[in-house]
N, C-alpha and C. Protein backbone atom coordinates (compact mmCIF):
# COMPACT_ATOMS: atom_id res chain seq x y z
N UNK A 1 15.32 -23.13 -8.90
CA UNK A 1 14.69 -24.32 -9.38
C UNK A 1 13.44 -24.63 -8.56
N UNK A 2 13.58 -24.53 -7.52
CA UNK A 2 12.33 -25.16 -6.47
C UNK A 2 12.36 -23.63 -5.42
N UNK A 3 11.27 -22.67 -5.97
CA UNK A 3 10.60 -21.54 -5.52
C UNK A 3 10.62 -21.51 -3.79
N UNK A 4 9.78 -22.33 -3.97
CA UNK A 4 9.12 -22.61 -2.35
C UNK A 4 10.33 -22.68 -1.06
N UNK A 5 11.31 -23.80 -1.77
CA UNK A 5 12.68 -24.07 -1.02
C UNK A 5 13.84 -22.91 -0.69
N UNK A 6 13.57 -22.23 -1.82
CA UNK A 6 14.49 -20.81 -1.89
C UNK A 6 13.53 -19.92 -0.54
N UNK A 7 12.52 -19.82 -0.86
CA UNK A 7 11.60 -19.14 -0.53
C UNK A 7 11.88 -19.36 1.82
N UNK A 8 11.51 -20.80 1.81
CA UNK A 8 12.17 -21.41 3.16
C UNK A 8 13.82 -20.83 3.40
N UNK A 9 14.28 -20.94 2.77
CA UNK A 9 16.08 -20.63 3.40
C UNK A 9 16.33 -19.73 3.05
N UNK A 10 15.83 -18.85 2.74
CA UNK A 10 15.51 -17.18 3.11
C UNK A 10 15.03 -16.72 4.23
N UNK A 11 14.24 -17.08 4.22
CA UNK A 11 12.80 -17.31 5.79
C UNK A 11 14.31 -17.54 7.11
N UNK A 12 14.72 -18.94 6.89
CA UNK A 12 15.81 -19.56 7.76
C UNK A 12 17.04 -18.23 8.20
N UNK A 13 17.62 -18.06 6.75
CA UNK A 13 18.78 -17.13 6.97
C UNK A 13 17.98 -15.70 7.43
N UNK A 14 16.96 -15.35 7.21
CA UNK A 14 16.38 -14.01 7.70
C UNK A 14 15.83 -14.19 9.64
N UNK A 15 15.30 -15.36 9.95
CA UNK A 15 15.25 -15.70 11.30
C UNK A 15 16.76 -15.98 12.36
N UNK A 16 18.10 -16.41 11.63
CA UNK A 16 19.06 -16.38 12.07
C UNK A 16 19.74 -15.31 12.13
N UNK A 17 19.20 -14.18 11.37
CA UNK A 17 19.91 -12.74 11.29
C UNK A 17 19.22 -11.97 12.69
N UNK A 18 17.98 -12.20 12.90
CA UNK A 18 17.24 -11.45 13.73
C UNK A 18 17.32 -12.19 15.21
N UNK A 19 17.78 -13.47 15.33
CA UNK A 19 18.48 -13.94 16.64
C UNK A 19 19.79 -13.65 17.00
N UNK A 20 20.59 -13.46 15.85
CA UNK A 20 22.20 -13.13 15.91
C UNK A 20 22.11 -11.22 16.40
N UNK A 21 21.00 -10.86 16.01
CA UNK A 21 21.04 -9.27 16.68
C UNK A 21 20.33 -9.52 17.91
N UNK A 22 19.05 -10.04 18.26
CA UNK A 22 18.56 -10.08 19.74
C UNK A 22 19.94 -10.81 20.34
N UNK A 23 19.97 -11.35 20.13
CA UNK A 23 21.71 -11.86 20.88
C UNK A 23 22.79 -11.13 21.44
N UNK A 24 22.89 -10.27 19.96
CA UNK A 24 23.76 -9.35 20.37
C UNK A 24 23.69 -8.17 21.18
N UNK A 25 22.01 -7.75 20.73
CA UNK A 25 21.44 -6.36 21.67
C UNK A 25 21.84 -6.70 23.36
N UNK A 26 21.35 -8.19 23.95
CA UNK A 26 21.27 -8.68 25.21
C UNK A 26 22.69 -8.66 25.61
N UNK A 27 23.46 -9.01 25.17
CA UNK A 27 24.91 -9.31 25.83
C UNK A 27 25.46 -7.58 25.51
N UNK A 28 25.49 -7.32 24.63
CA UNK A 28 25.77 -5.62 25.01
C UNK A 28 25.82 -4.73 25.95
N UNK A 29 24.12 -4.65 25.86
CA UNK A 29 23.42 -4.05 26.71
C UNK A 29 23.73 -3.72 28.70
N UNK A 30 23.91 -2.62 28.56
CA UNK A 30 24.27 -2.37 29.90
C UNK A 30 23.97 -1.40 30.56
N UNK A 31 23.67 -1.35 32.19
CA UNK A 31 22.81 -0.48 32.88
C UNK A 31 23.72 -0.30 34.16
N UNK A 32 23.63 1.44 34.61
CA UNK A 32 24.62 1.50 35.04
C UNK A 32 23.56 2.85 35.97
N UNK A 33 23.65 2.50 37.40
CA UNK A 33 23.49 3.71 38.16
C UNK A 33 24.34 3.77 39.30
N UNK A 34 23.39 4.70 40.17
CA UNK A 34 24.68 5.57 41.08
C UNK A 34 23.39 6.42 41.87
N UNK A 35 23.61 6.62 43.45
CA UNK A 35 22.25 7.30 43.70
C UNK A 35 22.54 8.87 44.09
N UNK A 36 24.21 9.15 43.84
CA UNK A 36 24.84 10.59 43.61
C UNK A 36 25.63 10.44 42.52
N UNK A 37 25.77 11.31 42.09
CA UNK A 37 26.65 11.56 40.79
C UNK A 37 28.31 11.81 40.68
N UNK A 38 27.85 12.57 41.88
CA UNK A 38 29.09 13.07 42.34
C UNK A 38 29.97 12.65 43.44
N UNK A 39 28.91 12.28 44.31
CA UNK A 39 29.68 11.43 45.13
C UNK A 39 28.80 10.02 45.46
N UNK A 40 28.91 8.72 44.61
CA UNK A 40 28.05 8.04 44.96
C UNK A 40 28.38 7.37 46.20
N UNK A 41 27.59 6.64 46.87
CA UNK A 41 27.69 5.77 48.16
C UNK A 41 26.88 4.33 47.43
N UNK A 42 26.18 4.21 46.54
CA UNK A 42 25.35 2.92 46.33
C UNK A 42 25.76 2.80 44.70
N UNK A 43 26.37 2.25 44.38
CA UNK A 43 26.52 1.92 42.55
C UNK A 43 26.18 0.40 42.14
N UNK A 44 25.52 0.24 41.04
CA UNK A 44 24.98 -0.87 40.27
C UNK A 44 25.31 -0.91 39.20
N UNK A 45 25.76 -2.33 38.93
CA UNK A 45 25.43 -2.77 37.22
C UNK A 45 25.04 -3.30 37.04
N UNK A 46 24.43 -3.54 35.91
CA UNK A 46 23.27 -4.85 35.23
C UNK A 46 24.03 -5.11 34.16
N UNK A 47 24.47 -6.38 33.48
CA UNK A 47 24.93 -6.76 32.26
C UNK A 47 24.35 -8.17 32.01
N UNK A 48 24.07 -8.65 30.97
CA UNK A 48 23.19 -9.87 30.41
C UNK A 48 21.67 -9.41 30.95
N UNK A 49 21.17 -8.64 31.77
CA UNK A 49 19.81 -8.62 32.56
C UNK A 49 20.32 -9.54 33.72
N UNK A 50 21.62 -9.05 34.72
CA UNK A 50 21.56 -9.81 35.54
C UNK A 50 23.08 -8.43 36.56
N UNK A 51 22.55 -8.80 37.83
CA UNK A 51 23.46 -7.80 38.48
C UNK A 51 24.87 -7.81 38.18
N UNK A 52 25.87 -7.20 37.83
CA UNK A 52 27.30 -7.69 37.44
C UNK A 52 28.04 -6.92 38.75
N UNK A 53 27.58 -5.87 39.27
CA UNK A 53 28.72 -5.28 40.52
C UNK A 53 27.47 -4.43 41.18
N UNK A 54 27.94 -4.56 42.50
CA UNK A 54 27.36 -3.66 43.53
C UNK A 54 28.66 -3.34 45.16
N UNK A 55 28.60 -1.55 44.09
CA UNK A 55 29.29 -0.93 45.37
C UNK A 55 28.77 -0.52 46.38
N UNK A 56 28.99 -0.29 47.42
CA UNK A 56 28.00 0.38 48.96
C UNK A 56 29.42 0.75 49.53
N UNK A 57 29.07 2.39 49.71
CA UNK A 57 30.28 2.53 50.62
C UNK A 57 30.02 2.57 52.08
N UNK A 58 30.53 2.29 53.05
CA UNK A 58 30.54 2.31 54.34
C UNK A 58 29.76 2.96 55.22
N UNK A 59 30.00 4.35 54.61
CA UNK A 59 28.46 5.05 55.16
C UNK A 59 26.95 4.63 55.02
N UNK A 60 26.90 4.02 54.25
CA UNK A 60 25.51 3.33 53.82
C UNK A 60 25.33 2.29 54.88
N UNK A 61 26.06 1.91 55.59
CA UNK A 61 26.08 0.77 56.41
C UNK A 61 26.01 1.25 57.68
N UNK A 62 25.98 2.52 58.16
CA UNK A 62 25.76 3.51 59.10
C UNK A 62 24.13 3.75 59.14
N UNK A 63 23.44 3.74 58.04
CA UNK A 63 21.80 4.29 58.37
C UNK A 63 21.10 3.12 58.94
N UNK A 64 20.13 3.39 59.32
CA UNK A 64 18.83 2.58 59.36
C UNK A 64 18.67 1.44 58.85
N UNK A 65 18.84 0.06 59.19
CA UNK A 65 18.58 -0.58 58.09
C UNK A 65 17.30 -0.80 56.92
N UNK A 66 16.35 -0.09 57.62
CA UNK A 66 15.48 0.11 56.83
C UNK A 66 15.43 1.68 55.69
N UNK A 67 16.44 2.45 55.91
CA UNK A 67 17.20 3.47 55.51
C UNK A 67 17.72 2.84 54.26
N UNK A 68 19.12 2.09 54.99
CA UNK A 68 19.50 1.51 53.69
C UNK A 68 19.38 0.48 52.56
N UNK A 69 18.19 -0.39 53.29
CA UNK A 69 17.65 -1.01 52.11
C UNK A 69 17.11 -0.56 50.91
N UNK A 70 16.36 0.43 51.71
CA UNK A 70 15.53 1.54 50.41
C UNK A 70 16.51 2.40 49.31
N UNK A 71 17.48 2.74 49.92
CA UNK A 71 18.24 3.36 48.92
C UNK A 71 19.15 2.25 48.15
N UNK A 72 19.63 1.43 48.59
CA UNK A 72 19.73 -0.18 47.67
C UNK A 72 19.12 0.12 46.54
N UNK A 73 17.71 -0.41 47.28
CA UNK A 73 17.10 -1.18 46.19
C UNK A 73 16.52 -0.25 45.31
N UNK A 74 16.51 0.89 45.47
CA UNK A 74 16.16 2.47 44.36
C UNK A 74 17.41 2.23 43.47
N UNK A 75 18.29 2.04 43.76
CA UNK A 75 19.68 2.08 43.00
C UNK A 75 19.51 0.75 42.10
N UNK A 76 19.46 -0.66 42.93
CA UNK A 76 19.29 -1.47 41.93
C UNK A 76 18.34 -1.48 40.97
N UNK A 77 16.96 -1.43 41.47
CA UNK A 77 15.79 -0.96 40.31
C UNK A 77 15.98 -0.16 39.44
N UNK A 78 16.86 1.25 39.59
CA UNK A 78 17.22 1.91 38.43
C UNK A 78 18.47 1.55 37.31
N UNK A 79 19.05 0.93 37.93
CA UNK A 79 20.03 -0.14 37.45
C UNK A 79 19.80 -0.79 35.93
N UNK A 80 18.58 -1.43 36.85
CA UNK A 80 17.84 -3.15 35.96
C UNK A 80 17.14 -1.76 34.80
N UNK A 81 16.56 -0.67 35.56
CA UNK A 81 15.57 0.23 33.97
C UNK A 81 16.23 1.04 32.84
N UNK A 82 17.66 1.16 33.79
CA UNK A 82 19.06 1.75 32.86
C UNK A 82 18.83 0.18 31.70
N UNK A 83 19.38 -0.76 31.94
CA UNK A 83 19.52 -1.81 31.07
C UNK A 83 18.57 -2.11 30.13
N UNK A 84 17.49 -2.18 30.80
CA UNK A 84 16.84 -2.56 29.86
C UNK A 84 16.11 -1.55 29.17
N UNK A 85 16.03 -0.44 29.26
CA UNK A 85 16.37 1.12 28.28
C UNK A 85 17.43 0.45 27.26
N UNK A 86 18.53 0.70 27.58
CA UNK A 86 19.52 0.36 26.86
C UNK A 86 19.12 -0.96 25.36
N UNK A 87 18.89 -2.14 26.35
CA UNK A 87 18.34 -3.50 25.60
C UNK A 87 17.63 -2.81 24.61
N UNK A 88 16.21 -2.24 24.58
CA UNK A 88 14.91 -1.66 23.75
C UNK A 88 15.81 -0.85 23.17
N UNK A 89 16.35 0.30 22.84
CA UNK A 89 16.80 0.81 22.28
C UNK A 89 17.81 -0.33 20.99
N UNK A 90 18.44 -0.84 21.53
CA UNK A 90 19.29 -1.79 20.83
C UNK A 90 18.83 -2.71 19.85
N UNK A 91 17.67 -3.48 20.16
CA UNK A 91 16.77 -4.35 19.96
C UNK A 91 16.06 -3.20 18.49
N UNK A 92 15.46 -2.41 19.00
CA UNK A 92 15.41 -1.57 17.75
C UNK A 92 15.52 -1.22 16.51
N UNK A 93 17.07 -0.92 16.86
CA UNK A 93 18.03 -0.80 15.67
C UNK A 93 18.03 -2.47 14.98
N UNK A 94 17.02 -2.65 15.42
CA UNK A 94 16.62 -4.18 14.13
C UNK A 94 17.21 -4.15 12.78
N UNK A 95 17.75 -5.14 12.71
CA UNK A 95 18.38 -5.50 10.60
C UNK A 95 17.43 -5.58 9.97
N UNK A 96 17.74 -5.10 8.71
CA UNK A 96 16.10 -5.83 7.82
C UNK A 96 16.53 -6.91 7.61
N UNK A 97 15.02 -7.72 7.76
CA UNK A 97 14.60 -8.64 7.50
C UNK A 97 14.52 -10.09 6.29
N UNK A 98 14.41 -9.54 5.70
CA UNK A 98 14.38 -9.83 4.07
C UNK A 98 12.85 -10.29 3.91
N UNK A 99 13.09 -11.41 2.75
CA UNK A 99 11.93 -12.04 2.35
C UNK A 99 11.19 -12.79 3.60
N UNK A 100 9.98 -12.87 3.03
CA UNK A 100 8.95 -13.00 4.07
C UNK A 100 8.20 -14.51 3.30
N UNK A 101 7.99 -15.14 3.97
CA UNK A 101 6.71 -16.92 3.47
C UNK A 101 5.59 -16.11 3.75
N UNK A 102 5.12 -16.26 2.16
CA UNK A 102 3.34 -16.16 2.37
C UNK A 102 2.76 -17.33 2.13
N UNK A 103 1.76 -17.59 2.93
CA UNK A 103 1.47 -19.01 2.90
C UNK A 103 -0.01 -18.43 0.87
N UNK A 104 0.29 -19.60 0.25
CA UNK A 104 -0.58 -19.21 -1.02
C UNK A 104 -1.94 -19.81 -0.95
């Protein structure tokens, strides 16, 4: 009946679809390192874009402290680029959209 109005709550339900996935990509999304594979001594997680666990094993607490800051914070930084890899990828896989407002 009223074009324009249909036209708006399309617009509405198509902007609530594309926050309900950025939403979802972010809380998903997770980043995960380790600065050995095999045997790590420094492990990180990132979940929401925010640190969720940090292991350090004992030996790490043996170097330099300027030793072990650096390998820290290599671990956390790769951490946070694991995640948000992850996020972009996710974010991606975007829903379509639908209808679009053209202004006339």
């Amino acid at each position: 009946m009223y074009q324009e109005l249909d036209e708006i709550r399309a617009c509405i339900a198509a902007l609530e679809q594309i926050e309900a996935h950025n939403t979802a990509a972010f809380n998903d999304a997770i980043g995960i390192y380790a600065n050995d594979p095999v045997a790590p001594t420094v492990m990180a997680l990132v979940w929401r874009g925010r640190l969720g666990d940090l292991k350090i094993a004992d030996s790490v607490c043996q170097l330099a402290p300027a030793d072990a800051a650096a390998l820290i914070n290599a671990v956390l930084i790769n951490a946070f680029n694991v995640w948000h890899q992850d996020y972009a990828r996710r974010l991606a896989s975007s829903p379509a959209t639908g209808p679009m407002l053209h202004a006339s």
